[in-house]
Protein backbone atom coordinates (compact mmCIF):
# COMPACT_ATOMS: atom_id res chain seq x y z
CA UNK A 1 -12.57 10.45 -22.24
CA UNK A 2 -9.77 11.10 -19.52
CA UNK A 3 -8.72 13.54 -17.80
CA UNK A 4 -5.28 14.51 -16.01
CA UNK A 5 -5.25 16.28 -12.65
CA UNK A 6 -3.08 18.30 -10.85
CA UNK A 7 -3.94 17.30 -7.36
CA UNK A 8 -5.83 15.09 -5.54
CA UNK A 9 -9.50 16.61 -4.14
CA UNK A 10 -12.99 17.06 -4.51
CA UNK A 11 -14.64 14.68 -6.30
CA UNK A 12 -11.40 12.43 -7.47
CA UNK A 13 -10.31 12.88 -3.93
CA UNK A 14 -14.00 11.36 -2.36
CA UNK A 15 -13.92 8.57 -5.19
CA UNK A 16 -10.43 7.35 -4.35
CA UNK A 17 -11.28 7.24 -0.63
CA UNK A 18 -14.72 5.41 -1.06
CA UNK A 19 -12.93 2.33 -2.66
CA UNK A 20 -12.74 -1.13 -1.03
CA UNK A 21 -9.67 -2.06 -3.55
CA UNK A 22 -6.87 -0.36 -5.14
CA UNK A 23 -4.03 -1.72 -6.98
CA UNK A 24 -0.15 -1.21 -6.62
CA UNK A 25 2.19 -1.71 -9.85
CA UNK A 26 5.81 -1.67 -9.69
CA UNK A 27 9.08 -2.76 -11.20
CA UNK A 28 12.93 -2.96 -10.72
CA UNK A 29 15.20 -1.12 -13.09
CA UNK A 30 16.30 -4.31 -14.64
CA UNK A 31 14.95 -4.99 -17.76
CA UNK A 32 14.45 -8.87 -17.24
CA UNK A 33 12.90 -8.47 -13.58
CA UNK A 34 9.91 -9.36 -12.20
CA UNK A 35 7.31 -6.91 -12.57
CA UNK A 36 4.73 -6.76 -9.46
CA UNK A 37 1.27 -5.91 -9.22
CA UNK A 38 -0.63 -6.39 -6.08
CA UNK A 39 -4.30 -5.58 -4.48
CA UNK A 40 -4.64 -3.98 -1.65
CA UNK A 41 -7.87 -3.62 0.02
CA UNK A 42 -8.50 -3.50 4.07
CA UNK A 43 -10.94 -0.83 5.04
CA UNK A 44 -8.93 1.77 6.45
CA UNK A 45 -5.61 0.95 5.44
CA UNK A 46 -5.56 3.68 3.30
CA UNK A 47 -5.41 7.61 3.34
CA UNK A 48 -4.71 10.76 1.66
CA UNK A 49 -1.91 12.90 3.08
CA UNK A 50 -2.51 16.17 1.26
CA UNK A 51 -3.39 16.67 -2.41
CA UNK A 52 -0.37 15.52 -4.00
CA UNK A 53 0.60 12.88 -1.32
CA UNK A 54 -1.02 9.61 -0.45
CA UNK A 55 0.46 6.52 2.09
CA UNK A 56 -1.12 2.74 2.43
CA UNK A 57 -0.43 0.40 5.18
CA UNK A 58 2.19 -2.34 4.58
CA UNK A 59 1.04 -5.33 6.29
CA UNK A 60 2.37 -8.58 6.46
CA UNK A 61 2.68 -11.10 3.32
CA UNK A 62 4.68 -13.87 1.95
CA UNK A 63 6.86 -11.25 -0.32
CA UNK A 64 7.78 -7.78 -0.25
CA UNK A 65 8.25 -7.39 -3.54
CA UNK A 66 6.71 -3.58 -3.62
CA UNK A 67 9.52 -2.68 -0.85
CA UNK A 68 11.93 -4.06 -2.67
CA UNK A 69 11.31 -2.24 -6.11
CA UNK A 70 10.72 0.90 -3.96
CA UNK A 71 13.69 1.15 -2.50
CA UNK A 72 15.78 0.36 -5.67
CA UNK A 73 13.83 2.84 -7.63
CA UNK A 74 10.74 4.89 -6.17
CA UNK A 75 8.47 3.95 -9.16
CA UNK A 76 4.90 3.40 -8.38
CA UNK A 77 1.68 3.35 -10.11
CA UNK A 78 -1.52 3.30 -8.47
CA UNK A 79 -5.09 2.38 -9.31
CA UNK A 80 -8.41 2.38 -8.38
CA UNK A 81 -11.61 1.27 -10.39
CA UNK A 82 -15.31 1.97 -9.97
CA UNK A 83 -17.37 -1.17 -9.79
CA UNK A 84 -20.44 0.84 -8.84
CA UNK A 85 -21.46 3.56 -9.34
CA UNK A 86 -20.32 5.53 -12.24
CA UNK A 87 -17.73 4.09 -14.38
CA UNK A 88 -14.18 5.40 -13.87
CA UNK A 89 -10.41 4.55 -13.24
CA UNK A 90 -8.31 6.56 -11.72
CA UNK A 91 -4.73 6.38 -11.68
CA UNK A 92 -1.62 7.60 -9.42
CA UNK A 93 1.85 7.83 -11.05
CA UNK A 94 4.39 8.55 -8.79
CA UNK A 95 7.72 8.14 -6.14
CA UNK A 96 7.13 5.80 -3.04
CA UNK A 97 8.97 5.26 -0.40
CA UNK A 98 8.25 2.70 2.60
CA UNK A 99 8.99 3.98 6.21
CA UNK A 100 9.76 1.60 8.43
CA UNK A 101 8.72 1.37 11.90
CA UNK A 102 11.94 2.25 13.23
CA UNK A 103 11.89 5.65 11.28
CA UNK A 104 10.81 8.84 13.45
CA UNK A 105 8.23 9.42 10.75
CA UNK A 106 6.50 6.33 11.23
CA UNK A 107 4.41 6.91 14.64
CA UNK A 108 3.47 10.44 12.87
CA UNK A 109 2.15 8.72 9.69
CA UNK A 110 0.21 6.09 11.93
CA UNK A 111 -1.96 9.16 12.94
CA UNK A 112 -3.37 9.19 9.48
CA UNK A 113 -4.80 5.87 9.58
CA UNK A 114 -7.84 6.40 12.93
CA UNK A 115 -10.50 3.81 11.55
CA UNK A 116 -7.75 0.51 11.55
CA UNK A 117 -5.83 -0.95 14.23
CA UNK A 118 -2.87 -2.33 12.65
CA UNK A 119 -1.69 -4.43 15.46
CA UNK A 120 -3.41 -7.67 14.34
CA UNK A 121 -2.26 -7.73 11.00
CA UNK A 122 1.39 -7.43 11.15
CA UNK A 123 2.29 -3.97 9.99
CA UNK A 124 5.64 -4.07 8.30
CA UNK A 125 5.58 -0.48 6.56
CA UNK A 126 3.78 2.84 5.62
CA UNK A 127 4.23 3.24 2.02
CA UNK A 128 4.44 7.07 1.11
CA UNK A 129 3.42 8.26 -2.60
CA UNK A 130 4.08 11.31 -4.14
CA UNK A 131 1.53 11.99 -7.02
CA UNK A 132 3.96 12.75 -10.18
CA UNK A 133 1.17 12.34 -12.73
CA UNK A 134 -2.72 11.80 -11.62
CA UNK A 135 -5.03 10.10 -14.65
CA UNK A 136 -8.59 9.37 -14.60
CA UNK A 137 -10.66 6.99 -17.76
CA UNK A 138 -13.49 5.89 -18.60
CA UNK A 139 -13.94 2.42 -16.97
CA UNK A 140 -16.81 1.66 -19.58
CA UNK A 141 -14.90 -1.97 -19.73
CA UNK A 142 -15.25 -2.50 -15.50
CA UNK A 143 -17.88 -5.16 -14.64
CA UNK A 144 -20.34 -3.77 -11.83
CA UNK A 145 -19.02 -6.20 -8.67
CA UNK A 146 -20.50 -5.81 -5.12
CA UNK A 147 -18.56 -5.61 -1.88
CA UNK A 148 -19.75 -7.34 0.75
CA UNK A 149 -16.80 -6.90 3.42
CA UNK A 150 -13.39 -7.11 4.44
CA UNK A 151 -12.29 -10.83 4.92
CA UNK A 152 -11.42 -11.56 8.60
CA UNK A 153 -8.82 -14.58 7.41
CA UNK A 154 -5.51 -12.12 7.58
CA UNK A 155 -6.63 -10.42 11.43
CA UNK A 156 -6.83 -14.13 12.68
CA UNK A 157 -3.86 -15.21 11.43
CA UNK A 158 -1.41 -12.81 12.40
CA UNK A 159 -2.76 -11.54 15.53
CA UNK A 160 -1.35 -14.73 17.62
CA UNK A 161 2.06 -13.18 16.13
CA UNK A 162 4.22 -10.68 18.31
CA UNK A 163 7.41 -8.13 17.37
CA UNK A 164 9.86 -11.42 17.61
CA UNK A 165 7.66 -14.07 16.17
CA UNK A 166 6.64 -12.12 13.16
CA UNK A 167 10.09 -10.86 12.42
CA UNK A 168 10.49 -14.85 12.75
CA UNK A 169 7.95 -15.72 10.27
CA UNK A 170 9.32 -12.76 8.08
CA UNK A 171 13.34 -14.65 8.20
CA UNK A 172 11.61 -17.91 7.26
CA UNK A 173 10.04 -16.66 3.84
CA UNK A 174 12.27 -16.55 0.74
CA UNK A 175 11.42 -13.60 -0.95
CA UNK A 176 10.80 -11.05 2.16
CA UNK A 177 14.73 -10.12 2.90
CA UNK A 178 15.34 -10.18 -0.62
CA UNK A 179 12.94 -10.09 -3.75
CA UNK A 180 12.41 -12.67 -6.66
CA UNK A 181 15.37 -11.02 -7.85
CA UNK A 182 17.47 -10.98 -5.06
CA UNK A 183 17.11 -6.85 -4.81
CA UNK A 184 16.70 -5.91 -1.05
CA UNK A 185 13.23 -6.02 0.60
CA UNK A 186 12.23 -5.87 3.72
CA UNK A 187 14.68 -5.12 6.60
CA UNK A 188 15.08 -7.62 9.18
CA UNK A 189 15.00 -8.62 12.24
CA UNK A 190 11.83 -6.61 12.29
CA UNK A 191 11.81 -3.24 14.59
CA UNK A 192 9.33 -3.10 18.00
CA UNK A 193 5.90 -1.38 16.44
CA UNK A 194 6.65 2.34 17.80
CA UNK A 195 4.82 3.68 20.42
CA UNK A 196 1.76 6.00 18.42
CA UNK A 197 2.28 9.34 18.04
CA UNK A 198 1.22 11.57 21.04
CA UNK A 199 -2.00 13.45 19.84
């Protein structure tokens, strides 16, 4: 029924890619935390670095919850379904890091990312995976869903933001500079969005 893999290409490689949704599941090492698990879906927004390396864009939100187990820990799971097509599930266990835009990695990582323009939607991070464990399933349980297309409702509302009113927004929330449980999140005030990488 499933299958483990020791890198990511060919056909898992073209099935991950061809998804409009994955999801992200982490934790902090505290046994009584919060446990996250979040979707993550914007066409584009996600690519595959080499075949034992994948990276998502980090956009803004209301928490940073997957920052702030990342940094603590590194422990990531990630997940994709089929919801046409052929049933399967295919799974990423691994270390993530997020690199900030103030890292000298970050313009470099932009590069992988041609089909989205981040600008509009308040980039924050690129999270970085390394593939520890890769797992496909069955999926026989997955209920056939269509996609129809990305919602436009995040674009318009953080495009009216710039580098100082976003890292605004970002001091106002609760749980962005710190986590539900008060582990560190995302660092603030927020950089200037590098210049991209010359190409």
């Amino acid at each position: 029924m499933g299958k483990t893999h020791d890198r990511i290409e060919g056909r898992l490689r073209t099935f991950i890619e061809e998804q409009h949704i994955f999801f992200t599941a982490t934790s902090p090492l505290d046994g009584d935390g919060t446990v996250n698990l979040s979707p993550k879906g914007m066409s584009g927004s996600f690519a595959v670095v080499d075949e034992q390396t994948v990276a998502y864009l980090d956009f803004a939100g209301s928490t940073a919850e997957t920052i702030a187990h990342l940094r603590e820990n590194g422990r990531i799971t990630l997940m994709w379904c089929a919801f046409q097509g052929p049933p399967n599930i295919v799974r990423v266990h691994g270390r993530g890091e997020p690199v900030f835009r103030d890292d000298p990695r970050f313009p470099a990582l932009l590069a992988h990312f041609p089909g989205i323009d981040p600008t509009p939607h308040g980039l924050r991070a690129v999270i970085v995976v390394t593939a520890e464990l890769i797992r496909d399933s069955c999926g026989y349980a997955v209920p056939f869903m269509s996609y129809d297309e990305d919602r436009s409702l995040h674009a318009d509302r953080f495009r009216r933001e710039d580098d100082e009113s976003l890292s605004r927004y970002f001091e106002k929330k609760q749980d962005i500079a710190t986590s539900i449980d008060g582990l560190p999140g995302l660092p603030l005030p927020l950089p200037v969005m590098p210049a991209p990488a010359a190409g």
